[in-house]
C-alpha atoms as a PDB file:
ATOM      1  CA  UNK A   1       2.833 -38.610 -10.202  1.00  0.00           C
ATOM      2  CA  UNK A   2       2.769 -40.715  -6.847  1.00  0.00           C
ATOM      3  CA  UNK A   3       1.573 -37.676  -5.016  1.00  0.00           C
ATOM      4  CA  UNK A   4      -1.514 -36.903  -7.389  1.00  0.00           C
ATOM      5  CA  UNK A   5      -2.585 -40.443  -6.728  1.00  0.00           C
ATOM      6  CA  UNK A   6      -1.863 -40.323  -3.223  1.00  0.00           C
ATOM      7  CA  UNK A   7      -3.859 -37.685  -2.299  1.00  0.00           C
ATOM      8  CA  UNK A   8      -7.184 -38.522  -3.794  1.00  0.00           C
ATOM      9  CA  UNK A   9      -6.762 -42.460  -1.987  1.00  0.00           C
ATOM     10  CA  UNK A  10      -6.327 -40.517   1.605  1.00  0.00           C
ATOM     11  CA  UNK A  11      -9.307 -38.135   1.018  1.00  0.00           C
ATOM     12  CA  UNK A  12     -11.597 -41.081   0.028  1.00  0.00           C
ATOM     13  CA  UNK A  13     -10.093 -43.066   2.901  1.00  0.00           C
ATOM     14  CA  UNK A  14     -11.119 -40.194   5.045  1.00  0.00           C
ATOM     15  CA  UNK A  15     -14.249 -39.551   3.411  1.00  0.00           C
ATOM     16  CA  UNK A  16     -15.074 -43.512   3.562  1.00  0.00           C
ATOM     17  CA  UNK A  17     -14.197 -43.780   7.209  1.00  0.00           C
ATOM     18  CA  UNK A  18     -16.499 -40.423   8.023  1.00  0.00           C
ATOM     19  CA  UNK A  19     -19.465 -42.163   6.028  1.00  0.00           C
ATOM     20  CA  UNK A  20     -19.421 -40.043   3.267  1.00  0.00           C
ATOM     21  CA  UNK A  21     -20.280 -42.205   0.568  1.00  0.00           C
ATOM     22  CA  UNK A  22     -21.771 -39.861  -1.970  1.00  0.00           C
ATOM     23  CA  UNK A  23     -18.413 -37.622  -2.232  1.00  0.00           C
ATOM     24  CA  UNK A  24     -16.596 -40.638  -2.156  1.00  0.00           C
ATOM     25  CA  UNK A  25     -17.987 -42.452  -5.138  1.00  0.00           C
ATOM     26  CA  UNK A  26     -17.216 -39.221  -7.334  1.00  0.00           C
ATOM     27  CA  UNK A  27     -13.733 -39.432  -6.214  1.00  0.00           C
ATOM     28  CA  UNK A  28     -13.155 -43.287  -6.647  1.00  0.00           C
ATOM     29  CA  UNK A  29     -14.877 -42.990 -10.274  1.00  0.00           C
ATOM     30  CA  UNK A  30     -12.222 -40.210 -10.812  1.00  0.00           C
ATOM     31  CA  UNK A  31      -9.635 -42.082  -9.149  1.00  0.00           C
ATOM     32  CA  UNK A  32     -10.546 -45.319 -11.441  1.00  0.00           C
ATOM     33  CA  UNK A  33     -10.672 -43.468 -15.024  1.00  0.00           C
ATOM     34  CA  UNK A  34      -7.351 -41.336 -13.973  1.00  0.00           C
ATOM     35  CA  UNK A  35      -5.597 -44.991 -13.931  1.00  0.00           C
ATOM     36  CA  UNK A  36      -7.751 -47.837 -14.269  1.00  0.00           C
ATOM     37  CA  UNK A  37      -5.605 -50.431 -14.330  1.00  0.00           C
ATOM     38  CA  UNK A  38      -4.310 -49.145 -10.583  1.00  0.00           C
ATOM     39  CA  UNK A  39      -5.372 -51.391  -7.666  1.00  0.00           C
ATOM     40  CA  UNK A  40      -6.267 -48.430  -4.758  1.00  0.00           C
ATOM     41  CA  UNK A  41      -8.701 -47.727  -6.960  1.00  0.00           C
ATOM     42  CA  UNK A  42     -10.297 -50.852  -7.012  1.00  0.00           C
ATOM     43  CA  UNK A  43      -9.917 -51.293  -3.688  1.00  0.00           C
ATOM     44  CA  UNK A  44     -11.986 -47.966  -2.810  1.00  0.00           C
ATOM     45  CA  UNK A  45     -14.470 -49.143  -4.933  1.00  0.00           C
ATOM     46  CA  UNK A  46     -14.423 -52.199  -3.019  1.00  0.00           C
ATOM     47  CA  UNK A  47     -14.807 -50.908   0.396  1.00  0.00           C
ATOM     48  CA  UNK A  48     -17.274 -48.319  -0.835  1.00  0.00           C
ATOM     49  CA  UNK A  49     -19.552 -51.293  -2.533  1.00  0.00           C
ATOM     50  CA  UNK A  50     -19.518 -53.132   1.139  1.00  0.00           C
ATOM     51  CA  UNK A  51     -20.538 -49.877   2.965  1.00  0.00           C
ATOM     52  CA  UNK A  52     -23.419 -49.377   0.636  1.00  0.00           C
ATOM     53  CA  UNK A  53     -24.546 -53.349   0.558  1.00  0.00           C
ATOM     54  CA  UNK A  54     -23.459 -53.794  -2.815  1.00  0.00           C
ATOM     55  CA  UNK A  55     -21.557 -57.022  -2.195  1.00  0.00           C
ATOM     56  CA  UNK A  56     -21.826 -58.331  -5.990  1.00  0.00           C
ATOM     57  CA  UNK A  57     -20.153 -54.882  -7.449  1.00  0.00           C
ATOM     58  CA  UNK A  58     -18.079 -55.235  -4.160  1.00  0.00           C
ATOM     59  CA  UNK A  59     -16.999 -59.268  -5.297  1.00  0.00           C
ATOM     60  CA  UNK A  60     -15.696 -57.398  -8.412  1.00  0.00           C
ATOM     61  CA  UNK A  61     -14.050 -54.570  -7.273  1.00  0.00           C
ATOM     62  CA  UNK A  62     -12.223 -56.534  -4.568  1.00  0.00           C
ATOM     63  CA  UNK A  63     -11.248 -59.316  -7.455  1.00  0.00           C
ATOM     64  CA  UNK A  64      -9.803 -56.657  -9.582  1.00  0.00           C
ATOM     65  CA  UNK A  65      -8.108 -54.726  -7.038  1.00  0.00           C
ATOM     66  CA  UNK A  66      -6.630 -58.569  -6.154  1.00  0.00           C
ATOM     67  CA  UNK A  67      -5.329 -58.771  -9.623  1.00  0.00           C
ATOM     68  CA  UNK A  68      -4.072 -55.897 -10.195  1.00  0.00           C
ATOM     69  CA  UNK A  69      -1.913 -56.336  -7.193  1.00  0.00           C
ATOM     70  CA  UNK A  70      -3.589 -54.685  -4.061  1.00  0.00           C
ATOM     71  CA  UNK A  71      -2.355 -55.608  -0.802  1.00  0.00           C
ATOM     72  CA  UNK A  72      -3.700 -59.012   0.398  1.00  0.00           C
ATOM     73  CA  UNK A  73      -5.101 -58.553   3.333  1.00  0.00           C
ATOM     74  CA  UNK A  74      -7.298 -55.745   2.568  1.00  0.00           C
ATOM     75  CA  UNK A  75      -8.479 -56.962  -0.330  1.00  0.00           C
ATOM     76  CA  UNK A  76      -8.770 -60.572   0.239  1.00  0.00           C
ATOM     77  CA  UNK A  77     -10.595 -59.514   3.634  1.00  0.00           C
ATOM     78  CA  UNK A  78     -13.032 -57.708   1.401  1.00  0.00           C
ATOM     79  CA  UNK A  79     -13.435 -60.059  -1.086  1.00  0.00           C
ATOM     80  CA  UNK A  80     -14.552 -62.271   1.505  1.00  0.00           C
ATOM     81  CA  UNK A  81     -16.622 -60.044   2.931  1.00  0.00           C
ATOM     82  CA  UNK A  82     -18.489 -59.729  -0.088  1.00  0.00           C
ATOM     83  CA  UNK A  83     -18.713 -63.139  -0.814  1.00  0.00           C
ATOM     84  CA  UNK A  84     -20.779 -63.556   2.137  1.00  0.00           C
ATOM     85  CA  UNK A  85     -22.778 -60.656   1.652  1.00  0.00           C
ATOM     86  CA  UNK A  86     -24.307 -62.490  -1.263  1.00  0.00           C
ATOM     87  CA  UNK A  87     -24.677 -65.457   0.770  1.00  0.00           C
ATOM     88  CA  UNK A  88     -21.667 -67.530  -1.486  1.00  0.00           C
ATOM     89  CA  UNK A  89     -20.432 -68.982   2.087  1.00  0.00           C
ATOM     90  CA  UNK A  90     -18.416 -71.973   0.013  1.00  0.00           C
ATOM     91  CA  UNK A  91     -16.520 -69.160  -1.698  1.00  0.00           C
ATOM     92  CA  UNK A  92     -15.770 -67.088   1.403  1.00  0.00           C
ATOM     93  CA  UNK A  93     -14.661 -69.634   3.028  1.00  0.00           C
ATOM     94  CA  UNK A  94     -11.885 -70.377   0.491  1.00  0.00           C
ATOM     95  CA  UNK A  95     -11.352 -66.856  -0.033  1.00  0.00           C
ATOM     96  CA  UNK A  96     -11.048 -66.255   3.880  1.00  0.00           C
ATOM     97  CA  UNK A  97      -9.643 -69.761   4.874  1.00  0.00           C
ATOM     98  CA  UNK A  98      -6.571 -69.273   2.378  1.00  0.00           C
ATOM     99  CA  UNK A  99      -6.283 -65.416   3.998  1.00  0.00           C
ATOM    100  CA  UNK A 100      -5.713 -66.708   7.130  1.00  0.00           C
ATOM    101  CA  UNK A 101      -3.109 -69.031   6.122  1.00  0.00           C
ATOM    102  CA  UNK A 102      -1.349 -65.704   4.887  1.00  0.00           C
ATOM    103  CA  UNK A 103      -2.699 -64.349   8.326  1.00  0.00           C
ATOM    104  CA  UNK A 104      -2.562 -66.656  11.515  1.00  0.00           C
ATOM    105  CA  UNK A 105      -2.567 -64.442  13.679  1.00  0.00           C
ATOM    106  CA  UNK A 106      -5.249 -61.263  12.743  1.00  0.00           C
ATOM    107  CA  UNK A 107      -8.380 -61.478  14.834  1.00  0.00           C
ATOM    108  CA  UNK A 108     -10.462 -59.813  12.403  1.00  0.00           C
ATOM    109  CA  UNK A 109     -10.009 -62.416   9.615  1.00  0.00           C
ATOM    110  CA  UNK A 110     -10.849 -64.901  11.909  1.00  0.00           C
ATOM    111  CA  UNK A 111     -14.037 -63.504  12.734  1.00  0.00           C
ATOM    112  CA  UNK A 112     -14.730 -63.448   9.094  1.00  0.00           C
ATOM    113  CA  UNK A 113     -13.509 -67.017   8.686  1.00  0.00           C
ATOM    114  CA  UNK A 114     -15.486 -67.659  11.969  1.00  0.00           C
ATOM    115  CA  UNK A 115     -18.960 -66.740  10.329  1.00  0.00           C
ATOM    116  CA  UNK A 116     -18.156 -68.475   6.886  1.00  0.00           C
ATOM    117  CA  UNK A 117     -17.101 -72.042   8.499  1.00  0.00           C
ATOM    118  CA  UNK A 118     -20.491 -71.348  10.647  1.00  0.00           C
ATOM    119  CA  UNK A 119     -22.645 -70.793   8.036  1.00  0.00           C
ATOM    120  CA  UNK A 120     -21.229 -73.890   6.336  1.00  0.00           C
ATOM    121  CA  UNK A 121     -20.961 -76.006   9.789  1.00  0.00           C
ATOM    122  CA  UNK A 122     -17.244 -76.694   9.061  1.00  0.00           C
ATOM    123  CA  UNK A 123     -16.668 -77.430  12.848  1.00  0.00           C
ATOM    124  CA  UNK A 124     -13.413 -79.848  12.703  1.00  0.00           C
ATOM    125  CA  UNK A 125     -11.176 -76.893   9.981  1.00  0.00           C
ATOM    126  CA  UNK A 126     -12.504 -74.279  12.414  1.00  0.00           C
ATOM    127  CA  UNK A 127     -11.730 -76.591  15.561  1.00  0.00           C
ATOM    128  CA  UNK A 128      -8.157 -76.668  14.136  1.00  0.00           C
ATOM    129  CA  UNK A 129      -7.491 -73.057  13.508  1.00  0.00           C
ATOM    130  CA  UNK A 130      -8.997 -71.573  16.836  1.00  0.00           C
ATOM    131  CA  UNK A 131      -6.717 -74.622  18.260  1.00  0.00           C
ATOM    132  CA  UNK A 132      -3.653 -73.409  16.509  1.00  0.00           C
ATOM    133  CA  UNK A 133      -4.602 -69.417  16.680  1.00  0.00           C
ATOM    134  CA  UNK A 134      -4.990 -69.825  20.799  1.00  0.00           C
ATOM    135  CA  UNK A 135      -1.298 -71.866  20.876  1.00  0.00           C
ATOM    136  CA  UNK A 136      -0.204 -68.647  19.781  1.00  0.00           C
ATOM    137  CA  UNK A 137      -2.763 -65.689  21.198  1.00  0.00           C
ATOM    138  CA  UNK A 138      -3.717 -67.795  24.560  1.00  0.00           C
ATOM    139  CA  UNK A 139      -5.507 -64.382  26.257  1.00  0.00           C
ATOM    140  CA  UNK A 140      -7.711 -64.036  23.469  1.00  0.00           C
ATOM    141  CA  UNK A 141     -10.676 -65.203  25.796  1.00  0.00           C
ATOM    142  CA  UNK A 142     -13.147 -64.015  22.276  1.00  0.00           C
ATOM    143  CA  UNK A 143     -11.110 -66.721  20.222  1.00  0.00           C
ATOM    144  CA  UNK A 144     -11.518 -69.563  23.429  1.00  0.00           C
ATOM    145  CA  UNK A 145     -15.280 -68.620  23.564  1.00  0.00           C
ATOM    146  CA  UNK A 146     -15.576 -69.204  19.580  1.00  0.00           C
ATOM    147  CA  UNK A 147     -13.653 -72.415  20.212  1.00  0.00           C
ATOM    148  CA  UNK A 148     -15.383 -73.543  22.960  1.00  0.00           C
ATOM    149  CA  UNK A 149     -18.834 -73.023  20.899  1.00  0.00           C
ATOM    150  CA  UNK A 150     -17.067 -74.679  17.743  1.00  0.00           C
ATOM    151  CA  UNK A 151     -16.267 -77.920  19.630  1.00  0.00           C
ATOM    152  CA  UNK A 152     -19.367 -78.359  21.433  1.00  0.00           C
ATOM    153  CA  UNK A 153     -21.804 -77.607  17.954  1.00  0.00           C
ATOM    154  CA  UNK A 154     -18.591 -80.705  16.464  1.00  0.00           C
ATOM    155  CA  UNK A 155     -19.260 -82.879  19.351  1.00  0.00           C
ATOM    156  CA  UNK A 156     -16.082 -82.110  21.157  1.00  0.00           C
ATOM    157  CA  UNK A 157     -17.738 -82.107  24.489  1.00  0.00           C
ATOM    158  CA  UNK A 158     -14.486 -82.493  26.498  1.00  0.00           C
ATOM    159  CA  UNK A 159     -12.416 -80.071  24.222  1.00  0.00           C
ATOM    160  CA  UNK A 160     -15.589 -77.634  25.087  1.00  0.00           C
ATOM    161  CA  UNK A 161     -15.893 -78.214  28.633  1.00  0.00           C
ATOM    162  CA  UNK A 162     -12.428 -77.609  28.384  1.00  0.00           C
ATOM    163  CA  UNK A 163     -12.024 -73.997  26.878  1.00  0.00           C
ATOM    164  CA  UNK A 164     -15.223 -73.217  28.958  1.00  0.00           C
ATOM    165  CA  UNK A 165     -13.519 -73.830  32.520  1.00  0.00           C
ATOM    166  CA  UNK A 166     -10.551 -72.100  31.375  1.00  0.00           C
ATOM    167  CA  UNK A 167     -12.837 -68.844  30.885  1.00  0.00           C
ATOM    168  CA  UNK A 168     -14.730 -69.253  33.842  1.00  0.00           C
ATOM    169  CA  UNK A 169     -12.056 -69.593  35.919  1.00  0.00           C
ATOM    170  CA  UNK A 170     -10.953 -66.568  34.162  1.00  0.00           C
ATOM    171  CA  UNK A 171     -13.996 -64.796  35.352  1.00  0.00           C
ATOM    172  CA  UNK A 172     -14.248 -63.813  31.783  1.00  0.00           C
ATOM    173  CA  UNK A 173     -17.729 -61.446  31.320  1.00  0.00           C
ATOM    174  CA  UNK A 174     -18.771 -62.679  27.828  1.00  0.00           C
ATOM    175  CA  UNK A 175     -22.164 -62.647  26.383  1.00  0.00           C
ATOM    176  CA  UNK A 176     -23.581 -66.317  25.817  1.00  0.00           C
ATOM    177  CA  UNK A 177     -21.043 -68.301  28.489  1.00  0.00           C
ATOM    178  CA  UNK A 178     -23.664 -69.009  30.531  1.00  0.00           C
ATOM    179  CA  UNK A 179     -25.745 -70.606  27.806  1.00  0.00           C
ATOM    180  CA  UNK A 180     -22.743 -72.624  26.657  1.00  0.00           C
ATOM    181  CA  UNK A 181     -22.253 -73.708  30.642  1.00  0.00           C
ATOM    182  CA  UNK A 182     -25.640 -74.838  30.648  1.00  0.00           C
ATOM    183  CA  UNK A 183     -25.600 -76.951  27.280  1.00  0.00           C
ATOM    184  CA  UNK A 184     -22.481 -78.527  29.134  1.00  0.00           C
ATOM    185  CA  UNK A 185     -24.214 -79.556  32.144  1.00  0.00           C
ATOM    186  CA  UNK A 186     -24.429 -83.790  32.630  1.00  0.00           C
ATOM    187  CA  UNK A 187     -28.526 -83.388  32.641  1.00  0.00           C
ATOM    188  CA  UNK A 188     -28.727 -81.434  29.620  1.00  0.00           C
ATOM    189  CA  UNK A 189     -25.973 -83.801  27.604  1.00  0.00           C
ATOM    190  CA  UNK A 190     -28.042 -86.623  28.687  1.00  0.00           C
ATOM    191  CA  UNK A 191     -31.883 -84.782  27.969  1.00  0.00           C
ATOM    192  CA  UNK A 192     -30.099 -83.899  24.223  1.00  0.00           C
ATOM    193  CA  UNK A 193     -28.935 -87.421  23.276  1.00  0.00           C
ATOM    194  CA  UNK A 194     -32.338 -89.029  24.694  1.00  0.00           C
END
Protein backbone atom coordinates (compact mmCIF):
# COMPACT_ATOMS: atom_id res chain seq x y z
CA UNK A 1 0.00 0.00 0.00
CA UNK A 2 3.06 2.38 0.83
CA UNK A 3 4.06 2.27 -2.77
CA UNK A 4 0.55 3.36 -4.25
CA UNK A 5 0.79 6.34 -1.98
CA UNK A 6 4.25 6.96 -2.67
CA UNK A 7 4.11 7.37 -6.08
CA UNK A 8 1.33 9.83 -6.57
CA UNK A 9 3.28 12.29 -3.55
CA UNK A 10 6.62 12.16 -5.93
CA UNK A 11 4.70 12.92 -9.19
CA UNK A 12 2.91 15.92 -7.55
CA UNK A 13 6.22 16.87 -5.94
CA UNK A 14 7.59 16.84 -9.41
CA UNK A 15 4.72 18.29 -11.00
CA UNK A 16 4.63 21.14 -8.12
CA UNK A 17 8.30 21.90 -8.46
CA UNK A 18 7.89 22.10 -12.58
CA UNK A 19 4.86 24.61 -12.00
CA UNK A 20 2.33 22.45 -13.02
CA UNK A 21 -0.40 23.33 -10.89
CA UNK A 22 -3.41 22.29 -12.89
CA UNK A 23 -2.25 18.43 -13.09
CA UNK A 24 -1.27 18.72 -9.72
CA UNK A 25 -4.49 19.72 -8.06
CA UNK A 26 -6.24 16.59 -9.81
CA UNK A 27 -3.69 14.45 -8.28
CA UNK A 28 -3.69 15.96 -4.66
CA UNK A 29 -7.71 15.84 -4.75
CA UNK A 30 -7.12 12.11 -5.67
CA UNK A 31 -4.42 11.75 -3.32
CA UNK A 32 -6.76 13.40 -0.43
CA UNK A 33 -10.10 11.23 -1.08
CA UNK A 34 -7.77 7.91 -1.56
CA UNK A 35 -6.83 8.58 2.32
CA UNK A 36 -7.98 11.66 3.77
CA UNK A 37 -6.99 11.42 6.98
CA UNK A 38 -3.11 11.05 5.52
CA UNK A 39 -0.88 14.11 6.11
CA UNK A 40 1.23 14.20 2.43
CA UNK A 41 -1.84 14.89 1.27
CA UNK A 42 -2.48 17.79 3.14
CA UNK A 43 0.68 18.91 2.80
CA UNK A 44 0.44 18.98 -1.21
CA UNK A 45 -2.52 20.76 -0.84
CA UNK A 46 -0.67 23.07 1.23
CA UNK A 47 2.18 23.86 -0.95
CA UNK A 48 -0.11 23.89 -3.97
CA UNK A 49 -2.53 26.65 -2.11
CA UNK A 50 0.85 28.91 -1.53
CA UNK A 51 1.92 28.56 -5.24
CA UNK A 52 -1.46 29.66 -6.40
CA UNK A 53 -1.88 32.65 -3.59
CA UNK A 54 -4.41 30.88 -1.80
CA UNK A 55 -2.90 31.42 1.64
CA UNK A 56 -6.37 31.00 3.63
CA UNK A 57 -7.07 27.33 1.93
CA UNK A 58 -3.19 27.10 2.33
CA UNK A 59 -3.59 28.08 6.53
CA UNK A 60 -5.88 24.98 6.42
CA UNK A 61 -4.23 22.58 4.53
CA UNK A 62 -0.93 23.21 6.32
CA UNK A 63 -2.99 22.98 9.89
CA UNK A 64 -4.36 19.68 8.92
CA UNK A 65 -1.40 18.23 7.43
CA UNK A 66 0.18 19.51 11.12
CA UNK A 67 -2.35 17.41 12.83
CA UNK A 68 -2.41 14.69 11.18
CA UNK A 69 1.25 14.34 11.77
CA UNK A 70 3.26 15.82 8.75
CA UNK A 71 6.76 16.53 9.24
CA UNK A 72 7.37 19.83 11.13
CA UNK A 73 9.37 21.68 9.29
CA UNK A 74 7.61 21.55 6.09
CA UNK A 75 4.54 22.09 7.33
CA UNK A 76 5.05 24.48 10.06
CA UNK A 77 7.25 26.49 7.39
CA UNK A 78 4.11 26.57 5.32
CA UNK A 79 1.79 27.28 7.76
CA UNK A 80 3.70 30.25 8.39
CA UNK A 81 3.98 31.11 5.15
CA UNK A 82 0.44 31.30 4.81
CA UNK A 83 -0.18 33.07 7.75
CA UNK A 84 1.57 35.91 6.32
CA UNK A 85 0.15 35.68 3.07
CA UNK A 86 -3.08 36.82 4.66
CA UNK A 87 -1.31 39.43 6.42
CA UNK A 88 -1.93 37.48 10.20
CA UNK A 89 1.87 38.59 11.05
CA UNK A 90 1.01 37.96 15.07
CA UNK A 91 0.21 34.38 14.07
CA UNK A 92 3.24 33.77 11.87
CA UNK A 93 5.28 34.89 14.09
CA UNK A 94 4.26 32.29 16.72
CA UNK A 95 3.89 29.78 14.16
CA UNK A 96 7.52 30.60 12.76
CA UNK A 97 9.15 31.79 16.09
CA UNK A 98 8.25 28.31 17.82
CA UNK A 99 9.69 26.55 14.29
CA UNK A 100 12.80 27.93 14.81
CA UNK A 101 13.13 26.86 18.26
CA UNK A 102 12.67 23.27 16.65
CA UNK A 103 15.11 24.77 13.95
CA UNK A 104 18.12 27.04 15.09
CA UNK A 105 19.98 26.60 12.65
CA UNK A 106 17.84 26.58 8.96
CA UNK A 107 18.34 29.81 7.09
CA UNK A 108 15.19 29.63 5.36
CA UNK A 109 12.98 29.73 8.50
CA UNK A 110 14.76 32.53 9.56
CA UNK A 111 14.04 34.48 6.65
CA UNK A 112 10.47 33.70 7.25
CA UNK A 113 10.77 34.57 10.93
CA UNK A 114 12.87 37.58 9.65
CA UNK A 115 9.83 39.15 7.66
CA UNK A 116 7.16 38.27 10.42
CA UNK A 117 9.20 39.98 13.48
CA UNK A 118 9.61 42.94 10.70
CA UNK A 119 6.30 43.35 9.91
CA UNK A 120 5.51 43.37 13.64
CA UNK A 121 8.80 45.53 14.61
CA UNK A 122 9.81 42.83 17.15
CA UNK A 123 13.49 44.12 17.03
CA UNK A 124 14.88 42.91 20.64
CA UNK A 125 13.32 38.64 19.96
CA UNK A 126 14.82 39.08 16.49
CA UNK A 127 18.07 40.86 17.95
CA UNK A 128 18.37 37.68 20.10
CA UNK A 129 17.97 34.99 17.56
CA UNK A 130 20.23 36.49 14.71
CA UNK A 131 22.63 36.92 17.97
CA UNK A 132 22.36 33.31 18.88
CA UNK A 133 21.95 31.92 15.04
CA UNK A 134 25.49 33.88 14.10
CA UNK A 135 27.26 32.22 17.55
CA UNK A 136 26.64 29.24 15.66
CA UNK A 137 26.68 30.07 11.59
CA UNK A 138 29.35 33.13 12.00
CA UNK A 139 29.96 33.23 7.83
CA UNK A 140 26.48 33.73 7.24
CA UNK A 141 27.30 37.44 6.18
CA UNK A 142 23.01 37.44 4.95
CA UNK A 143 22.16 36.64 8.74
CA UNK A 144 24.96 39.63 10.06
CA UNK A 145 23.39 42.03 7.44
CA UNK A 146 19.71 41.17 8.86
CA UNK A 147 21.24 41.68 12.29
CA UNK A 148 22.98 44.58 11.68
CA UNK A 149 19.60 46.19 10.15
CA UNK A 150 17.60 44.64 13.22
CA UNK A 151 19.77 46.47 15.81
CA UNK A 152 20.03 49.70 14.22
CA UNK A 153 15.81 49.92 13.36
CA UNK A 154 16.00 48.64 17.88
CA UNK A 155 18.38 51.35 18.61
CA UNK A 156 21.37 49.15 19.00
CA UNK A 157 23.63 51.58 17.31
CA UNK A 158 26.88 50.02 18.65
CA UNK A 159 25.66 46.33 18.22
CA UNK A 160 24.95 47.72 14.43
CA UNK A 161 28.02 49.51 13.82
CA UNK A 162 29.30 46.46 15.04
CA UNK A 163 27.99 43.65 12.61
CA UNK A 164 28.42 46.39 9.87
CA UNK A 165 32.39 46.68 10.24
CA UNK A 166 32.61 43.07 10.52
CA UNK A 167 31.04 42.86 6.83
CA UNK A 168 32.88 45.57 5.48
CA UNK A 169 35.93 44.45 6.48
CA UNK A 170 34.73 41.34 4.95
CA UNK A 171 34.39 43.11 1.69
CA UNK A 172 31.05 41.51 1.71
CA UNK A 173 29.01 42.70 -1.81
CA UNK A 174 25.46 42.94 -0.34
CA UNK A 175 22.67 45.00 -1.60
CA UNK A 176 21.67 47.88 0.95
CA UNK A 177 25.26 47.97 3.11
CA UNK A 178 25.96 51.07 1.90
CA UNK A 179 22.66 52.56 2.98
CA UNK A 180 23.02 50.98 6.41
CA UNK A 181 26.85 52.60 6.48
CA UNK A 182 25.41 55.79 5.81
CA UNK A 183 22.48 55.73 8.50
CA UNK A 184 25.58 54.87 10.81
CA UNK A 185 27.55 57.81 10.04
CA UNK A 186 28.04 60.45 13.35
CA UNK A 187 26.23 63.35 11.06
CA UNK A 188 23.36 61.38 10.14
CA UNK A 189 22.86 59.86 13.97
CA UNK A 190 23.02 63.36 15.06
CA UNK A 191 20.61 65.02 11.88
CA UNK A 192 18.01 61.87 12.99
CA UNK A 193 17.80 62.57 16.75
CA UNK A 194 17.63 66.54 16.10
Amino acid sequence: MNETILEPDLLIREALERGMLVEAEDAIRELIAAEPEGHDGWLLRGVHDLLRGEFHDGVTAFDRALRLGARRREAQLGLGQAQLGIEDYEAGWITLRELAQHEPDDPEVLHWMLRAGLALERWEALADHLRDYLGRNPDDDAARFAFASVAYRGGQLAEARAQHDILSAREVPLDGLDELEALLEPETLAASAA
